[in-house]
N, C-alpha and C. Protein backbone atom coordinates (compact mmCIF):
# COMPACT_ATOMS: atom_id res chain seq x y z
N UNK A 1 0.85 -1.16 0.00
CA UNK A 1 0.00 0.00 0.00
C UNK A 1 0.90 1.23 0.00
N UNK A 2 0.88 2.34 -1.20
CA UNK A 2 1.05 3.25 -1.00
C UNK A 2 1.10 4.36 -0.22
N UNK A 3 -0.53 4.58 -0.25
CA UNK A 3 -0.94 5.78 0.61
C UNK A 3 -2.79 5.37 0.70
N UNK A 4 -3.18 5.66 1.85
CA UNK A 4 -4.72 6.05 2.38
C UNK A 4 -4.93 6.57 2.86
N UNK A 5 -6.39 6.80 2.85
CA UNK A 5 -7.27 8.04 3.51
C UNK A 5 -8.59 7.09 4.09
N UNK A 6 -8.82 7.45 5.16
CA UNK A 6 -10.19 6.71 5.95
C UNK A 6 -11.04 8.02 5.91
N UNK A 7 -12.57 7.66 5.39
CA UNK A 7 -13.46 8.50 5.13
C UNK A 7 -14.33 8.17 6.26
N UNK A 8 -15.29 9.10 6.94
CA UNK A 8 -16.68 8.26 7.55
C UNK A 8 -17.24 7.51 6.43
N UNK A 9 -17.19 7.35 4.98
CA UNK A 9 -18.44 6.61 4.50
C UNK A 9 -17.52 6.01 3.70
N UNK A 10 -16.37 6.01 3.72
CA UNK A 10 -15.17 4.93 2.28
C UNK A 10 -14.13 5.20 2.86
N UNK A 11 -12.92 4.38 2.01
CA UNK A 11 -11.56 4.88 1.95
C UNK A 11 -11.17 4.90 0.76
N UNK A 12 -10.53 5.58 0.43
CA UNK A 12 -9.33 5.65 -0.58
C UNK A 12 -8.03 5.17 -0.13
N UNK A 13 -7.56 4.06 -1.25
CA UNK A 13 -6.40 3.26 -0.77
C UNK A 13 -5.74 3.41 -2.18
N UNK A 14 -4.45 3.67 -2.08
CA UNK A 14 -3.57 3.90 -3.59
C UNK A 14 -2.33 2.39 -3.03
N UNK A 15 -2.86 1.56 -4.01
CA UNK A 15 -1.99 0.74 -3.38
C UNK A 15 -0.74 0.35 -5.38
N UNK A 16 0.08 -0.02 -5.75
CA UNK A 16 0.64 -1.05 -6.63
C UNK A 16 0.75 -2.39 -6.40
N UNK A 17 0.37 -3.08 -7.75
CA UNK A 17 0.29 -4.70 -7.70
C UNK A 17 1.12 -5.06 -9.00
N UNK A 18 1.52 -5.73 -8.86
CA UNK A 18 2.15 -6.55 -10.04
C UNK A 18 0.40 -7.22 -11.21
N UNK A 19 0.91 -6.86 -12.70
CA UNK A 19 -0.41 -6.89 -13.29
C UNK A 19 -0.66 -8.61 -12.77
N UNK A 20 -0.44 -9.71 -12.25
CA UNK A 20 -1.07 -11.03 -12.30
C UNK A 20 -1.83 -11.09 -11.28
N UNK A 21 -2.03 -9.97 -10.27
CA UNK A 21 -3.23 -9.96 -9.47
C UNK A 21 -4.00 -8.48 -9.96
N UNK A 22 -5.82 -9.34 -9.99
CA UNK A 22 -6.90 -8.75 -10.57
C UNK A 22 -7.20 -7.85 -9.27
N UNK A 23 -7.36 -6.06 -9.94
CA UNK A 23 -7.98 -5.54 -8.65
C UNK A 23 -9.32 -6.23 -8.15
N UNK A 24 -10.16 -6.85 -8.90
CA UNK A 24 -10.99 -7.25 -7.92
C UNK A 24 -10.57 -7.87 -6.92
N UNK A 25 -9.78 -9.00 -6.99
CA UNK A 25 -9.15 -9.82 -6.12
C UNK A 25 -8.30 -9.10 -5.04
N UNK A 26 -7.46 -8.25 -5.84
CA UNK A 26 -7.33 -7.17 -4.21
C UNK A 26 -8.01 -6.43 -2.86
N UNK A 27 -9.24 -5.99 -4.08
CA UNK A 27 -10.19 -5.36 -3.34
C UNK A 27 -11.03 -6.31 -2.43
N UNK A 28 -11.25 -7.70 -2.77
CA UNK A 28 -11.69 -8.84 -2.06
C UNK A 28 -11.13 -8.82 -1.17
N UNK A 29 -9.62 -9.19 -1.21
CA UNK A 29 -8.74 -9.45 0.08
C UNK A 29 -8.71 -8.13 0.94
N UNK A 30 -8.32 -7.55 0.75
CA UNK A 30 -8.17 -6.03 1.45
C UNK A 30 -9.33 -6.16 2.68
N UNK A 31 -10.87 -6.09 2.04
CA UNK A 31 -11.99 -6.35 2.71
C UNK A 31 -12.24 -7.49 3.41
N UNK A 32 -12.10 -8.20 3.26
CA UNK A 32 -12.04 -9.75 3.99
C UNK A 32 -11.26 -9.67 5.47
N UNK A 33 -9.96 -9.31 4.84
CA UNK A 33 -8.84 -9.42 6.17
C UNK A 33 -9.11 -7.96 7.46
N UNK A 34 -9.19 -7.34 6.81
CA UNK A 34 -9.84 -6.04 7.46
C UNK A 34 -11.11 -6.17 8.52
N UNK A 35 -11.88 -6.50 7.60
CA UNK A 35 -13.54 -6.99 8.26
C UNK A 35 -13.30 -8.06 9.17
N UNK A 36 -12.13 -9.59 8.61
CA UNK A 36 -12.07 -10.39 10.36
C UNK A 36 -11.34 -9.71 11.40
N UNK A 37 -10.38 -8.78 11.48
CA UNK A 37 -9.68 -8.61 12.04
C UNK A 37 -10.38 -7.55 12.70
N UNK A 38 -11.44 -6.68 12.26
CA UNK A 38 -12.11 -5.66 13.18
C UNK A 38 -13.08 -6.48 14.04
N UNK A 39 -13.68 -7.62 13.33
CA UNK A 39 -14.75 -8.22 14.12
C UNK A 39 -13.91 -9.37 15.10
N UNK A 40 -12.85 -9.82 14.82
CA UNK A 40 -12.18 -10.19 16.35
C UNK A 40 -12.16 -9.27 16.96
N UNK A 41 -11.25 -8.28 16.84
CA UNK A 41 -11.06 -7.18 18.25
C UNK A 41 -12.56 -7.11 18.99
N UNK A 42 -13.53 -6.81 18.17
CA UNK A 42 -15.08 -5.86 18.28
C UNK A 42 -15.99 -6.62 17.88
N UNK A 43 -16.55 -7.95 18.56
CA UNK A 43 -17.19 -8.62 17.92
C UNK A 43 -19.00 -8.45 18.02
N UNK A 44 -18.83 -7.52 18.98
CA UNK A 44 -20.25 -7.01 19.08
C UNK A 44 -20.54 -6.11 17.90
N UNK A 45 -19.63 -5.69 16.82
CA UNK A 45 -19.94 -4.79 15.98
C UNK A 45 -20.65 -5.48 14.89
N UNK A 46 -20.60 -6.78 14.86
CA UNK A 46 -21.37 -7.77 14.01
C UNK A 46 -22.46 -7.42 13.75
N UNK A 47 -23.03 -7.45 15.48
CA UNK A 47 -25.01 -7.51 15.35
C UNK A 47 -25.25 -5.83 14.89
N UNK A 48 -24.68 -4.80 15.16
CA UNK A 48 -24.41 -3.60 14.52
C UNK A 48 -24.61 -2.80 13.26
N UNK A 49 -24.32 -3.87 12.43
CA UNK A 49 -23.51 -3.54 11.01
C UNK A 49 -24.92 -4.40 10.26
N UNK A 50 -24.73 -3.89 8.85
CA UNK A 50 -25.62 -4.10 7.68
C UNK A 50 -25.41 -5.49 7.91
N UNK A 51 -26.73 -6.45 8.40
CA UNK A 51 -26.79 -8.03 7.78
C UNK A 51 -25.49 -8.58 8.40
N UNK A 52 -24.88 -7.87 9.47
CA UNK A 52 -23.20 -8.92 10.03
C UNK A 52 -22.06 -8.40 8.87
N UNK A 53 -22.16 -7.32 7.82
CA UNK A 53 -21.07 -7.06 6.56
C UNK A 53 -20.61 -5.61 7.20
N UNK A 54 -19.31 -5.86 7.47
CA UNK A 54 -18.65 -4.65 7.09
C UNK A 54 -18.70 -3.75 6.49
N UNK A 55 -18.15 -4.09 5.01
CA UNK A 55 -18.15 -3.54 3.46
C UNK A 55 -19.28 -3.51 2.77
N UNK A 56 -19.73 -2.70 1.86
CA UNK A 56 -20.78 -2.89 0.72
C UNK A 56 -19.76 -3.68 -0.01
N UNK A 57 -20.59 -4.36 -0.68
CA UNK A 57 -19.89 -5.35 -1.92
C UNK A 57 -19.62 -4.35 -3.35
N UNK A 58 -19.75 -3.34 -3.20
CA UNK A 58 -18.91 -2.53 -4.39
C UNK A 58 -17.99 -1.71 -4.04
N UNK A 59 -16.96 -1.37 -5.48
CA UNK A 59 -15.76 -0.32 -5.23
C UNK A 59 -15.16 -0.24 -6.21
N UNK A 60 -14.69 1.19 -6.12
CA UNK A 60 -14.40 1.70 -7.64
C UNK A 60 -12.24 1.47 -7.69
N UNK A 61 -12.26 0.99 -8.64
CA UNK A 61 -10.96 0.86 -8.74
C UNK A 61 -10.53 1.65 -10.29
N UNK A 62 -8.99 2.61 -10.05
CA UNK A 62 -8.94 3.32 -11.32
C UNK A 62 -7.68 3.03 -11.44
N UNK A 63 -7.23 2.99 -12.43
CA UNK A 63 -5.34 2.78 -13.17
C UNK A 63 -4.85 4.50 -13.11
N UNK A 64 -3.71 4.17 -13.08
CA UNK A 64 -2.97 5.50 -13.29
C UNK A 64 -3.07 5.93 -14.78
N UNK A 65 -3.12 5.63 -15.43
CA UNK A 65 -3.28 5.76 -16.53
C UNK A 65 -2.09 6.85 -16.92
N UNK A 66 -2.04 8.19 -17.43
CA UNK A 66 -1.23 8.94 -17.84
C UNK A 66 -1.14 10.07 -16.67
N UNK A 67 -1.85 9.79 -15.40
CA UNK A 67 -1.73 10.48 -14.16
C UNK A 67 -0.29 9.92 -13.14
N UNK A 68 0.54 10.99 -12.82
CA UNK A 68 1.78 10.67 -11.99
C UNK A 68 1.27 9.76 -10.42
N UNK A 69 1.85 9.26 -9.90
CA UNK A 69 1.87 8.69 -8.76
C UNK A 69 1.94 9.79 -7.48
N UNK A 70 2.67 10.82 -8.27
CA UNK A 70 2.84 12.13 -6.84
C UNK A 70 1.42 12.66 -6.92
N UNK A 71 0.59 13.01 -7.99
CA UNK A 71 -1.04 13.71 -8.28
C UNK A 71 -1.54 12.66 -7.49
N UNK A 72 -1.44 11.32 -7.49
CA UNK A 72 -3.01 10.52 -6.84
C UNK A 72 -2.66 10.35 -5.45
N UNK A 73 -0.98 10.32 -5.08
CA UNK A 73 -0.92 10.46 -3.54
C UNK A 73 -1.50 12.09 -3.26
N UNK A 74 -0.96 12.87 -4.13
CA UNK A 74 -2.07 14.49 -3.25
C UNK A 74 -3.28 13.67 -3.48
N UNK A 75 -4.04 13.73 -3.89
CA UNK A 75 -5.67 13.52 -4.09
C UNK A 75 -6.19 12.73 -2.75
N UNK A 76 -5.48 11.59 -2.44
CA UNK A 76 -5.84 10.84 -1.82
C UNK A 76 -5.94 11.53 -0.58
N UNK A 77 -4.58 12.07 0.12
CA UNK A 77 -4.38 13.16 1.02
C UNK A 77 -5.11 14.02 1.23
N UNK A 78 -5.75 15.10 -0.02
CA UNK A 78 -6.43 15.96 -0.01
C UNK A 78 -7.88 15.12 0.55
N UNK A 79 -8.32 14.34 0.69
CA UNK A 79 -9.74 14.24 0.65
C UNK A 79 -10.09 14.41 2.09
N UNK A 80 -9.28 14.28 2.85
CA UNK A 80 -9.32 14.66 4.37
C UNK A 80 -9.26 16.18 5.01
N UNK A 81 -9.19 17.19 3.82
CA UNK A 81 -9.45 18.24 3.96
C UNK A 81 -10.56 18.75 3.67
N UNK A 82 -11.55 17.73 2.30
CA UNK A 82 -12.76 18.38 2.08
C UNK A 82 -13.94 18.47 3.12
């Protein structure tokens, strides 16, 4: 992982992968390991939460495309100012 930002309602995570792992499959894992590891610590947050889920089952994933790596670490940064 690069760089993140924790939102009240998302995060933004700028992470690099080697292309033979699918961002979905990142974004799977990311959520998975996250979500057991909060609901060990906090397991009362289970009955809490949407249906026992952490995560919504969607998320937007974008390539750098012709954007620098220094622009999407500001962005990411910046969103904790809006």
């Amino acid at each position: 992982m690069i760089n993140q930002e924790i939102m009240p309602d998302h995060v933004h995570i700028f992470v690099t992968a080697h292309p033979i792992f699918a961002p979905a499959n990142i974004a799977k894992i990311f959520k998975g390991i996250t979500a057991k590891k909060l609901f060990e610590k906090h397991p009362e947050l289970r009955n809490q939460l949407w249906n026992g889920h952490l995560w919504n089952p969607s998320y937007y994933v974008g390539t750098c495309g012709d954007t620098t790596k220094d622009v999407i670490e500001r962005y990411v940064e910046m969103q904790k100012v809006k």
